[in-house]
PDB file of N, CA and C in Angstrom:
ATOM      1  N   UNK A   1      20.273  -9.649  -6.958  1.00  0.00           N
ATOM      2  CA  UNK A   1      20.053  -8.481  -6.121  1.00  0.00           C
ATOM      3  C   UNK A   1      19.211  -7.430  -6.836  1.00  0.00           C
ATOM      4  N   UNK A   2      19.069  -7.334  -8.061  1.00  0.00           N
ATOM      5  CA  UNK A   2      18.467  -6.210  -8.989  1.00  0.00           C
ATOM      6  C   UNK A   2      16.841  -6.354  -8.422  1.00  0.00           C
ATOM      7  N   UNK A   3      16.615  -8.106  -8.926  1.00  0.00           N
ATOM      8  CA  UNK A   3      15.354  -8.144  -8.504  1.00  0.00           C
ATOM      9  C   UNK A   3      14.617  -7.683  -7.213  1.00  0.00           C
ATOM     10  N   UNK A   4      15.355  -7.263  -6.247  1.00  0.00           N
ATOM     11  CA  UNK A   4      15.059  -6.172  -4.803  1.00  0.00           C
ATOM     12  C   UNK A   4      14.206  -5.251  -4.947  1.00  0.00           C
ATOM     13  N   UNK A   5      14.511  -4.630  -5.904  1.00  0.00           N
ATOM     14  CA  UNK A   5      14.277  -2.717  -6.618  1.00  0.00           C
ATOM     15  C   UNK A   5      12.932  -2.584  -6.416  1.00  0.00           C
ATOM     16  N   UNK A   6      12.183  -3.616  -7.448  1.00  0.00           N
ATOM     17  CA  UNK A   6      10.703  -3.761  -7.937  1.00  0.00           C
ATOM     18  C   UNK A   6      10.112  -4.102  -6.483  1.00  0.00           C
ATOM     19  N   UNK A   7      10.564  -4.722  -5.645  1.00  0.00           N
ATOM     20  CA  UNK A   7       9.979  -5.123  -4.132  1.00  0.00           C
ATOM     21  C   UNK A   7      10.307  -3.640  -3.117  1.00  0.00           C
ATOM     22  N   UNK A   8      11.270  -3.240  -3.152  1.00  0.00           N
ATOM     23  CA  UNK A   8      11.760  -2.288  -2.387  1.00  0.00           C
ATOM     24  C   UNK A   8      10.853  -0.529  -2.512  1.00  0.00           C
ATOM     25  N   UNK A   9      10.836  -0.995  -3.987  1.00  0.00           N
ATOM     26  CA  UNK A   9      10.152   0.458  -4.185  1.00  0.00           C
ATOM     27  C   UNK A   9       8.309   0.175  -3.960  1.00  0.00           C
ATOM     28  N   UNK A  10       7.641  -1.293  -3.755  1.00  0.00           N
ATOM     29  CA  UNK A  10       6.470  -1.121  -3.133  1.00  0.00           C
ATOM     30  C   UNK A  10       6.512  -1.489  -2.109  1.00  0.00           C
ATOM     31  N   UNK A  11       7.326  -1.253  -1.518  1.00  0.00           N
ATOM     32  CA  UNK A  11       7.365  -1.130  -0.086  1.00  0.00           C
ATOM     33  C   UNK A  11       7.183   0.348   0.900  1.00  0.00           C
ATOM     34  N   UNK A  12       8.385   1.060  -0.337  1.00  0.00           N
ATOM     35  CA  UNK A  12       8.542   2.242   0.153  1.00  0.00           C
ATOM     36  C   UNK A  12       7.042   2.736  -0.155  1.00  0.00           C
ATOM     37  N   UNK A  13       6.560   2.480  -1.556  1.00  0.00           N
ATOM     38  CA  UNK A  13       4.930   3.752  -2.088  1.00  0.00           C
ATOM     39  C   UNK A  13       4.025   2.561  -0.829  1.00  0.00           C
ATOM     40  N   UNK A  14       4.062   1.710  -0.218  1.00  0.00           N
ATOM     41  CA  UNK A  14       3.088   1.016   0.647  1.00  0.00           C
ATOM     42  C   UNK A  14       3.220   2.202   1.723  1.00  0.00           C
ATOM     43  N   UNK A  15       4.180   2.285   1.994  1.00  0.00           N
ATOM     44  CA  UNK A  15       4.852   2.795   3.456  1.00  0.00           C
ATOM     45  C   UNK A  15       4.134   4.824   3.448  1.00  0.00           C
ATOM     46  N   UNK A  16       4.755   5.101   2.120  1.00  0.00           N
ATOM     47  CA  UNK A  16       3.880   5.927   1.572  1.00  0.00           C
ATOM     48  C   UNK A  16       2.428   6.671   1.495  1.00  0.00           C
ATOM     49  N   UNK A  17       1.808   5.772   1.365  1.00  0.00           N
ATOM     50  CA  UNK A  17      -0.049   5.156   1.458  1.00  0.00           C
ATOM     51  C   UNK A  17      -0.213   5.574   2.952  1.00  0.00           C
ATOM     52  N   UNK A  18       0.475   4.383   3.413  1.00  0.00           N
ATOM     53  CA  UNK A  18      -0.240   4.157   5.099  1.00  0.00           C
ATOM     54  C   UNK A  18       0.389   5.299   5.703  1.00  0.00           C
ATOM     55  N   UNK A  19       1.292   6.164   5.468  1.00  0.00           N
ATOM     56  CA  UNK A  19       1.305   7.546   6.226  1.00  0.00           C
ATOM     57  C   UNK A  19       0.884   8.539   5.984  1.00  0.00           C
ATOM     58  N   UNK A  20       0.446   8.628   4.570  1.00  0.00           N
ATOM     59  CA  UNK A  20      -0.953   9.670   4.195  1.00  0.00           C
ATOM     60  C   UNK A  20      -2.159   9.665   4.574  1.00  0.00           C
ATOM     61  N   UNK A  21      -2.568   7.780   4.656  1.00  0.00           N
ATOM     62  CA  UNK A  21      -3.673   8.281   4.817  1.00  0.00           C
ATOM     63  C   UNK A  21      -4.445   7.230   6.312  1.00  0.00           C
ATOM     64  N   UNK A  22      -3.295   6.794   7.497  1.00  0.00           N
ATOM     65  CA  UNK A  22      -3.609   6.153   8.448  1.00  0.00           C
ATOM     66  C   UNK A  22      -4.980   6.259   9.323  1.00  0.00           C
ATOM     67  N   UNK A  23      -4.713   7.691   9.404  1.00  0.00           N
ATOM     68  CA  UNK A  23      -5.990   8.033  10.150  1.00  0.00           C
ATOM     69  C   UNK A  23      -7.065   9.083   9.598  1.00  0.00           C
ATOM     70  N   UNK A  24      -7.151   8.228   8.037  1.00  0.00           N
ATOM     71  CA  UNK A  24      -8.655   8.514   7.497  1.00  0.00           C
ATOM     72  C   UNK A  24      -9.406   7.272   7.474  1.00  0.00           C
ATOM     73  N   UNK A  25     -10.285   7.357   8.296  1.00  0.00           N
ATOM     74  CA  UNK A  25     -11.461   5.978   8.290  1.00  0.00           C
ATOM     75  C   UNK A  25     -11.963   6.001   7.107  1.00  0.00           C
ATOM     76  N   UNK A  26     -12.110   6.505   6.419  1.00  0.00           N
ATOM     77  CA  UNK A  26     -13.117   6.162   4.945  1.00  0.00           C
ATOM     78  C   UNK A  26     -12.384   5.616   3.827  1.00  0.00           C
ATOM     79  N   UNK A  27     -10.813   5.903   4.425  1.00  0.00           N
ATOM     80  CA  UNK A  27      -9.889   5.146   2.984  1.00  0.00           C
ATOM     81  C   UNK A  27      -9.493   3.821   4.234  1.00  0.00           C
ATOM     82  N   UNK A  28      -9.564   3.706   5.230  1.00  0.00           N
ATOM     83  CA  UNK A  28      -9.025   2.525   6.058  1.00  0.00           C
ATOM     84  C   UNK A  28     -10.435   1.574   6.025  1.00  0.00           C
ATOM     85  N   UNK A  29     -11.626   2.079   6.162  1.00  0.00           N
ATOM     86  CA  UNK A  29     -12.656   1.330   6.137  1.00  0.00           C
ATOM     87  C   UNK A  29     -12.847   0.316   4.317  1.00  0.00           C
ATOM     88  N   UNK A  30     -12.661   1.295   2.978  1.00  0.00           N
ATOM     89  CA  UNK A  30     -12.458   1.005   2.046  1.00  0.00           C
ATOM     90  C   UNK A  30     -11.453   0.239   1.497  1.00  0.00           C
ATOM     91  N   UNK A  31     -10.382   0.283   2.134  1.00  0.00           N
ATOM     92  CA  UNK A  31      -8.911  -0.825   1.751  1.00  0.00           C
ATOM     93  C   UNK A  31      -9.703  -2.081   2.283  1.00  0.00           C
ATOM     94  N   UNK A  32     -10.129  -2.313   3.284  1.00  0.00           N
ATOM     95  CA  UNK A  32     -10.401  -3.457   3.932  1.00  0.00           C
ATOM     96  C   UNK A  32     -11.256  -4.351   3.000  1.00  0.00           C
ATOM     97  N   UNK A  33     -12.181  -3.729   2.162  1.00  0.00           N
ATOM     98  CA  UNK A  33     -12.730  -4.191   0.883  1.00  0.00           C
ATOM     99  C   UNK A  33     -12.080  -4.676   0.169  1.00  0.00           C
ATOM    100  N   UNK A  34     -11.264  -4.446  -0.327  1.00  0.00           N
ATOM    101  CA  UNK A  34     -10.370  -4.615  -1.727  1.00  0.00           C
ATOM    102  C   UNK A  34      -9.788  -5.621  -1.393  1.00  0.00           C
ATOM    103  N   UNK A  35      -9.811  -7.310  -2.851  1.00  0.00           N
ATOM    104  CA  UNK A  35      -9.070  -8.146  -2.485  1.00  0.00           C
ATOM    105  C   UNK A  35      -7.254  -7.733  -3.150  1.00  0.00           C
ATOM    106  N   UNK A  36      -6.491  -8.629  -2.787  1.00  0.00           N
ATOM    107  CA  UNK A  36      -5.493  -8.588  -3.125  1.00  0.00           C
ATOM    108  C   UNK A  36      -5.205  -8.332  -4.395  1.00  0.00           C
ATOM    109  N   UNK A  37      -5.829  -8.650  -5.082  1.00  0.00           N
ATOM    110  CA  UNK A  37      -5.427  -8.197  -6.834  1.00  0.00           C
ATOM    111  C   UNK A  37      -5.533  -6.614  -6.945  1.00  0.00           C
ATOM    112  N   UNK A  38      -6.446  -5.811  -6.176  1.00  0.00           N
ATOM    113  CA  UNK A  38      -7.277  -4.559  -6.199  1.00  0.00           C
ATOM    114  C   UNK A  38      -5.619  -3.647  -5.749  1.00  0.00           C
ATOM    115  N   UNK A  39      -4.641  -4.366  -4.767  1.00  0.00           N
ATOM    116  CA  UNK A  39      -3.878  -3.911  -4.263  1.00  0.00           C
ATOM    117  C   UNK A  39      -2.556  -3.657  -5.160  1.00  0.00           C
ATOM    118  N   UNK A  40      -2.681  -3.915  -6.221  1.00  0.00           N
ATOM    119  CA  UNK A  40      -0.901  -4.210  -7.129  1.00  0.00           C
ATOM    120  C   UNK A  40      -0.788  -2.690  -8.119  1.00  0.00           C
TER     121      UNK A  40
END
């Protein structure tokens, strides 16, 4: 169950992200760039 924490808490700073900055096109146009490694 510990191992949760490390998943739970990038969930929450994901959740974080996408409500700061949903409706800015220039950081939504720019994520779309970035592969998955760019994301950790």
């Amino acid at each position: 169950m510990g191992d949760l924490i490390p998943y739970r808490r990038g969930l929450y700073r994901m959740k974080q992200f996408y409500e700061l900055y949903k409706d800015d096109e220039k950081v939504s146009s720019l994520v779309t760039q970035l592969n998955w490694t760019n994301h950790q």
